[in-house]
N, C-alpha and C. Protein backbone atom coordinates (compact mmCIF):
# COMPACT_ATOMS: atom_id res chain seq x y z
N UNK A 1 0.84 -1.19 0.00
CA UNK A 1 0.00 0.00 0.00
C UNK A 1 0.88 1.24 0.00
N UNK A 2 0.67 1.99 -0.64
CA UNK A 2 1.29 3.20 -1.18
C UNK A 2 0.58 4.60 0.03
N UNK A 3 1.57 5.27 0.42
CA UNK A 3 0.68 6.39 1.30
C UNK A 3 1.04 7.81 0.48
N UNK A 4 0.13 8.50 0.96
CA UNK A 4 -0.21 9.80 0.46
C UNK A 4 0.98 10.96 1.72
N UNK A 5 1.50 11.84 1.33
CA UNK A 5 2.66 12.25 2.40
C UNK A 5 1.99 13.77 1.58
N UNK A 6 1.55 14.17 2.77
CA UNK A 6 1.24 15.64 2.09
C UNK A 6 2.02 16.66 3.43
N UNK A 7 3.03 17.43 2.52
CA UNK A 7 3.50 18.07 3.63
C UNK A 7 3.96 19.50 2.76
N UNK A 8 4.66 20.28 3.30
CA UNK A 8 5.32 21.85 2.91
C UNK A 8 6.34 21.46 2.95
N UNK A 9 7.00 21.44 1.69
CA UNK A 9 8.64 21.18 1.49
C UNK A 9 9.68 21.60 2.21
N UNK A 10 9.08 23.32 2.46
CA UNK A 10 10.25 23.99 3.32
C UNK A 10 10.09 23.65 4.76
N UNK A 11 9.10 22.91 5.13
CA UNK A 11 8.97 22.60 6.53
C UNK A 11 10.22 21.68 6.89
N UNK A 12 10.85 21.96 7.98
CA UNK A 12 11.84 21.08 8.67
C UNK A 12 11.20 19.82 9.01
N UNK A 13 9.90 20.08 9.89
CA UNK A 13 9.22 18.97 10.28
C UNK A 13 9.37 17.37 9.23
N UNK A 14 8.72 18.31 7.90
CA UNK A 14 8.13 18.13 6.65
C UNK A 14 9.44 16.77 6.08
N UNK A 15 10.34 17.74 6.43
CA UNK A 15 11.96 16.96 5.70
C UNK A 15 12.30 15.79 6.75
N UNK A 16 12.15 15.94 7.90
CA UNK A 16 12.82 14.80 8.94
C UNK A 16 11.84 13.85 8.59
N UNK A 17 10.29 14.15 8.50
CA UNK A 17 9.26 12.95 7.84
C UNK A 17 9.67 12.10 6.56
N UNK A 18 9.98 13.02 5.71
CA UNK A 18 10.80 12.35 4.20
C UNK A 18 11.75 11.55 4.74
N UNK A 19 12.63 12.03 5.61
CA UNK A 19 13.65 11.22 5.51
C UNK A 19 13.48 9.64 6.49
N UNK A 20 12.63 9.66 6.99
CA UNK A 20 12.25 8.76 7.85
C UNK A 20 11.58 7.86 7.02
N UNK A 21 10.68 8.34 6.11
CA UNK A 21 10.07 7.41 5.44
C UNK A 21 11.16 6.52 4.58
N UNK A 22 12.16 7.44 3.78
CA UNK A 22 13.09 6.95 2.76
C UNK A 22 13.99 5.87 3.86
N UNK A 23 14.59 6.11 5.08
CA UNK A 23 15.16 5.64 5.88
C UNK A 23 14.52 3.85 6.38
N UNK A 24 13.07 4.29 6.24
CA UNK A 24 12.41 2.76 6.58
C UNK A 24 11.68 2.05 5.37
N UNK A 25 11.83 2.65 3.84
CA UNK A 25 11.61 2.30 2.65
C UNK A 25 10.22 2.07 2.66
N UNK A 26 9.38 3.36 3.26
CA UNK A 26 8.03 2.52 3.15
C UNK A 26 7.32 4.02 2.29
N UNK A 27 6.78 3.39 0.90
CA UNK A 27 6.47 3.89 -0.46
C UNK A 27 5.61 5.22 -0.20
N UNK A 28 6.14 6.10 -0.94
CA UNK A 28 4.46 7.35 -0.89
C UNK A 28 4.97 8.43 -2.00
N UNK A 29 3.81 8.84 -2.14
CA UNK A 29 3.55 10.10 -2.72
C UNK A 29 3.70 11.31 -2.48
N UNK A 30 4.37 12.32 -2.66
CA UNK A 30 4.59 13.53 -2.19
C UNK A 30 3.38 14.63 -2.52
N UNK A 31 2.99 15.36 -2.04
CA UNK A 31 1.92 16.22 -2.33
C UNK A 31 2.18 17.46 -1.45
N UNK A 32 2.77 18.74 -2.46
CA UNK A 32 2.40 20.04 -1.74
C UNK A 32 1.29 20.51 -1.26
N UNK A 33 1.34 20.90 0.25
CA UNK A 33 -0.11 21.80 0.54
C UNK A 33 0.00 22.70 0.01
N UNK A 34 0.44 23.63 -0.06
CA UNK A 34 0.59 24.65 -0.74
C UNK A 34 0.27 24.88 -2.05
N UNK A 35 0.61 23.86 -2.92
CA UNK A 35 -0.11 23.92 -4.48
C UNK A 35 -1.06 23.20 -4.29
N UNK A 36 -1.62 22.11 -3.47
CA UNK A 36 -2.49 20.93 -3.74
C UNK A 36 -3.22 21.27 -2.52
N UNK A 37 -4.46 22.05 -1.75
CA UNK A 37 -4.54 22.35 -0.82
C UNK A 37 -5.55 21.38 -0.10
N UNK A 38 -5.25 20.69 0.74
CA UNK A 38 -6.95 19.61 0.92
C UNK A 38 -8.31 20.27 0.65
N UNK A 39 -8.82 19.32 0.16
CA UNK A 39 -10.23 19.86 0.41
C UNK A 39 -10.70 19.45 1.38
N UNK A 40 -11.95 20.23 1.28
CA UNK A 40 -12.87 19.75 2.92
C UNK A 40 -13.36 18.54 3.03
N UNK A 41 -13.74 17.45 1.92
CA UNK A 41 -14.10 16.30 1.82
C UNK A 41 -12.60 15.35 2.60
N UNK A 42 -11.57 15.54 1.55
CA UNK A 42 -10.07 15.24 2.36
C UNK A 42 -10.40 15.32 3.76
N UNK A 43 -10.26 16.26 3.96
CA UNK A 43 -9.77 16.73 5.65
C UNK A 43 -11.22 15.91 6.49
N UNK A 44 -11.71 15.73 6.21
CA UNK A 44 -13.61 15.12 6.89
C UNK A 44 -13.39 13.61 7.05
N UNK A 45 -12.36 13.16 5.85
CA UNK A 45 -12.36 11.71 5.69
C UNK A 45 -10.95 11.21 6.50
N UNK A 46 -10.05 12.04 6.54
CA UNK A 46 -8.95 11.93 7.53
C UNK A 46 -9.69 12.61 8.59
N UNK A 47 -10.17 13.34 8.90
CA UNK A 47 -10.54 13.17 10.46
C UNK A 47 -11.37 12.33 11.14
N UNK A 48 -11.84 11.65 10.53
CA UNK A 48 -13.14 10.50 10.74
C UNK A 48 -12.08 9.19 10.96
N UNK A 49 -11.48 9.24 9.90
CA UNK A 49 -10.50 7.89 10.12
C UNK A 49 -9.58 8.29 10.97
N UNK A 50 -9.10 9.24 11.54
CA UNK A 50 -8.06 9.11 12.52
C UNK A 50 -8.25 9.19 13.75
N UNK A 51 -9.43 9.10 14.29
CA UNK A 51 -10.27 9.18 15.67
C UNK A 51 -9.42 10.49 16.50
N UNK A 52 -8.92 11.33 15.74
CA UNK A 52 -7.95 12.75 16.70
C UNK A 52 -9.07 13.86 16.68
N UNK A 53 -9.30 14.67 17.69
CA UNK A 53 -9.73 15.97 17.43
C UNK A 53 -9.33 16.86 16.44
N UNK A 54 -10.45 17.29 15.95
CA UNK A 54 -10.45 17.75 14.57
C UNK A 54 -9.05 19.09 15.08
N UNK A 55 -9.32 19.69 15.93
CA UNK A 55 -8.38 20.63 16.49
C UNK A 55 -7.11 20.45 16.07
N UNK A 56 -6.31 18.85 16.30
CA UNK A 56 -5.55 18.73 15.79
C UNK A 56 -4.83 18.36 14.15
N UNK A 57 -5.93 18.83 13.79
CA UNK A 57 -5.21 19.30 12.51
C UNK A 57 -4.96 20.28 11.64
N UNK A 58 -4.92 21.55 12.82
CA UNK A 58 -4.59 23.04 12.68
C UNK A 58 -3.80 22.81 12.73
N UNK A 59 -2.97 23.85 12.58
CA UNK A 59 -1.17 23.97 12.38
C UNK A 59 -1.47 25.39 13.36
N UNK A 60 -0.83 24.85 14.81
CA UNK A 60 -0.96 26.34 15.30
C UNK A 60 -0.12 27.14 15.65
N UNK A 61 1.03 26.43 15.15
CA UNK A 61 2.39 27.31 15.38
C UNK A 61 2.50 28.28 14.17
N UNK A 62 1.22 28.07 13.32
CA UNK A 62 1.49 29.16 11.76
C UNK A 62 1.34 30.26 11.90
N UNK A 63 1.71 31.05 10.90
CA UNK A 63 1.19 32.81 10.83
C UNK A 63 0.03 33.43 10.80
N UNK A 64 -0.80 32.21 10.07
CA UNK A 64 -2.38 32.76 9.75
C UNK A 64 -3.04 32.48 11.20
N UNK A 65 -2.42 30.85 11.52
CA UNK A 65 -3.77 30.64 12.62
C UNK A 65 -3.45 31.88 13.76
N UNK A 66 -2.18 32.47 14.22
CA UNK A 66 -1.58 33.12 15.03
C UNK A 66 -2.56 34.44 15.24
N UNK A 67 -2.50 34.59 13.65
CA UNK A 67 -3.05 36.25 13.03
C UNK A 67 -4.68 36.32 13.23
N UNK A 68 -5.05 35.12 12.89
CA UNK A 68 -6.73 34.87 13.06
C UNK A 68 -7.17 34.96 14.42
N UNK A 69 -5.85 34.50 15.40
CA UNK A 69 -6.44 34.28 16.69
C UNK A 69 -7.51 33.16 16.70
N UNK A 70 -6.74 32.22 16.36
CA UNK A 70 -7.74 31.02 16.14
C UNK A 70 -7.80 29.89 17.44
N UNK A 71 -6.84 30.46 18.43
CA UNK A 71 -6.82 29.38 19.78
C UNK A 71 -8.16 30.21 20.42
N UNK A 72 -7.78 31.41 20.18
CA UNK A 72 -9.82 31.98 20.82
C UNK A 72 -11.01 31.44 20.32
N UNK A 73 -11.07 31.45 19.23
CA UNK A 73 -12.39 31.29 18.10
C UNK A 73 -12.48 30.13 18.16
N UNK A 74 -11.71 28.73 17.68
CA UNK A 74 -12.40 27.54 17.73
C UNK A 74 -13.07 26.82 18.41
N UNK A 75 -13.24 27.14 19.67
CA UNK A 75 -13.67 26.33 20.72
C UNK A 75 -15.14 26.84 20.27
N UNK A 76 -15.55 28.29 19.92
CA UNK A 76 -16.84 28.53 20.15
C UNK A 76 -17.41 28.19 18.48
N UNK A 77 -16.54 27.57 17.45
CA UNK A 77 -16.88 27.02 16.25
C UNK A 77 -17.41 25.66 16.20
N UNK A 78 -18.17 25.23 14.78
CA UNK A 78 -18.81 23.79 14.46
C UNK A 78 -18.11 23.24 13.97
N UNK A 79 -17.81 22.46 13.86
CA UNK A 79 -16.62 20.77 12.93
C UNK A 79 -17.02 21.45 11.77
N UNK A 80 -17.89 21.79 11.19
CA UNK A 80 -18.46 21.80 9.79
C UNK A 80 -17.33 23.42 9.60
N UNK A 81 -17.44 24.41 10.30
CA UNK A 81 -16.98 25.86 10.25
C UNK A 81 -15.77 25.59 10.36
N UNK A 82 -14.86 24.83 11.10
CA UNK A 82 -13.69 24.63 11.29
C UNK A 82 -13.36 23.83 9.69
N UNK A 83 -13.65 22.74 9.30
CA UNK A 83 -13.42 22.34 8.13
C UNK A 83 -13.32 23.21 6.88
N UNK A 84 -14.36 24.10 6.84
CA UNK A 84 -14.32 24.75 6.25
C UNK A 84 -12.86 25.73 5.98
N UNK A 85 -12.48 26.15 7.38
CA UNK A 85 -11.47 27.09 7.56
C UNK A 85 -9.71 26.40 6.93
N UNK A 86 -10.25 25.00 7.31
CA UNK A 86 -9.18 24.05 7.28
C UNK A 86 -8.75 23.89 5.49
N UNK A 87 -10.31 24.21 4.75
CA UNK A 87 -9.97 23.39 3.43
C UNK A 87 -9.51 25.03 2.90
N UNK A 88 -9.69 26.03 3.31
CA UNK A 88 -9.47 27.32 2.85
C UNK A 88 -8.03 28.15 2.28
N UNK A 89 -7.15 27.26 3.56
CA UNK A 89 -5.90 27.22 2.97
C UNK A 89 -4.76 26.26 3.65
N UNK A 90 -4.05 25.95 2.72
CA UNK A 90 -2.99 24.72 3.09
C UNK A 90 -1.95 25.06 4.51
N UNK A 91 -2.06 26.17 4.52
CA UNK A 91 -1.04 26.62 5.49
C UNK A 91 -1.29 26.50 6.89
N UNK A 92 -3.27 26.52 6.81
CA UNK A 92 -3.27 26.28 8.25
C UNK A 92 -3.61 24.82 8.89
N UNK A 93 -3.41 24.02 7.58
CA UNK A 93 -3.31 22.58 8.14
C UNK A 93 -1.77 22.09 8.94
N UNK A 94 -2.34 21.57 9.88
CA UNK A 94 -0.97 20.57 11.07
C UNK A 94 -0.36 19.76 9.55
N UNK A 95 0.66 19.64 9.08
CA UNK A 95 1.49 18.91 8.48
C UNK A 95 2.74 18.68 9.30
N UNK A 96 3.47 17.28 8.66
CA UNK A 96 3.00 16.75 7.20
C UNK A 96 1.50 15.59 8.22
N UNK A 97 1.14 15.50 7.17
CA UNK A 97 0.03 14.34 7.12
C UNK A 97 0.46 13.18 6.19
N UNK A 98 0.10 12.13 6.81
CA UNK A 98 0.30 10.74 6.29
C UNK A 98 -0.56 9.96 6.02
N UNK A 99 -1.18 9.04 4.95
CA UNK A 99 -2.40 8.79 4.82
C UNK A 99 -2.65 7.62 3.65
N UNK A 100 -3.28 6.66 4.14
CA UNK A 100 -3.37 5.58 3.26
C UNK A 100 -4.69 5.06 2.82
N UNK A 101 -5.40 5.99 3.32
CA UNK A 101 -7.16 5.97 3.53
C UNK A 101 -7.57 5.19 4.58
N UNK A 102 -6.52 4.51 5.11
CA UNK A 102 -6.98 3.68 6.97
C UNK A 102 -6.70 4.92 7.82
N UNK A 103 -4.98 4.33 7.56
CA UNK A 103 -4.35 4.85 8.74
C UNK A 103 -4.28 6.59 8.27
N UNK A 104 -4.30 7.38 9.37
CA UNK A 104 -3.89 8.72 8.84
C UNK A 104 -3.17 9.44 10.28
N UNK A 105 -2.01 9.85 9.89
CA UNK A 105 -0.76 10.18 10.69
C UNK A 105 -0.56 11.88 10.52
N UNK A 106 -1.00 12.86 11.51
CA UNK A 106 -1.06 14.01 11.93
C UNK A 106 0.39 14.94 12.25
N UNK A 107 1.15 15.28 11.68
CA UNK A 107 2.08 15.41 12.20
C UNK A 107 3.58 14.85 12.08
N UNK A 108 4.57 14.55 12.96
CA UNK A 108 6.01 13.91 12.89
C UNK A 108 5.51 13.83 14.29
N UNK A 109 5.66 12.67 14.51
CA UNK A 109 6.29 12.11 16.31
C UNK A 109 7.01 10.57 15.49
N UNK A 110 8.28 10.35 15.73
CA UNK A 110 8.54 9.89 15.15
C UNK A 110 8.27 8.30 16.00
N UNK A 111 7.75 8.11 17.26
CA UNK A 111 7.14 6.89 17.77
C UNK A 111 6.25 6.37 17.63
N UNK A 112 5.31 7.66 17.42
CA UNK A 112 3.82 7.26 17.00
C UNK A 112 3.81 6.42 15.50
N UNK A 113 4.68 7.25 14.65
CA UNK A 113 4.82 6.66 13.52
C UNK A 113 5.84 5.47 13.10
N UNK A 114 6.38 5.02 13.87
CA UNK A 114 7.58 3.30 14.25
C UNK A 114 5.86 2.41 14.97
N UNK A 115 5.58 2.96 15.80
CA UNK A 115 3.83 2.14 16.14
C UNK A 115 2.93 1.89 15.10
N UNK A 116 3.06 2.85 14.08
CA UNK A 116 1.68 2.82 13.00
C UNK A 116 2.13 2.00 11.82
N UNK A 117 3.49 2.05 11.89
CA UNK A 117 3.87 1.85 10.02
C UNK A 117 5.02 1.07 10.66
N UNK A 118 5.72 0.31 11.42
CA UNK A 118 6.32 -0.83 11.47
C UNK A 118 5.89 -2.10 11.77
């Protein structure tokens, strides 16, 4: 099974994920957020399959969510309004994301992911 690796190239995060994957030879696809931005269907079907709070798949160390003041606002938002915000632009998704249409991997922890994919 082939996984989907959608991450921001210039992300550091982004690169230690690449190299981990290449490091344990396990196959994927590269996909810029940035040119390729999820859609809201995407992001609905990885959050459903990854049993995580939708929360966590903001990126909240970014510029936009920072600028939006989005650690205020979401709590008093709907899954549906948040998705929305999520499919709006690539930047304020948590990357990289990992994804095989089961499993879907939020982030770099590099244990969580030796647990999921070894």
């Amino acid at each position: 099974m082939e996984f989907t690796f959608v991450c921001y190239p210039k992300c550091t995060t982004c690169q230690k994920a690449k190299r981990w994957l290449e490091e344990h030879h396990i196959p994927y696809t590269m996909r810029d957020i940035k040119e390729q931005n999820p859609t809201k269907e995407e992001i609905t079907l990885w959050y459903q399959a990854s049993g995580l709070p939708l929360k966590r798949f903001f990126n909240t160390s970014g510029l936009i969510y920072r600028s939006m003041e989005l650690s205020k606002k979401l709590p008093q938002m709907s899954d549906e309004e948040q998705l929305d915000l999520l499919s709006s632009d690539g930047m304020l998704v948590k990357r990289p994301i990992l994804t095989d249409g089961q499993t879907v991997l939020v982030g770099f922890r590099e244990k969580e992911w030796e647990e999921k994919l070894l």
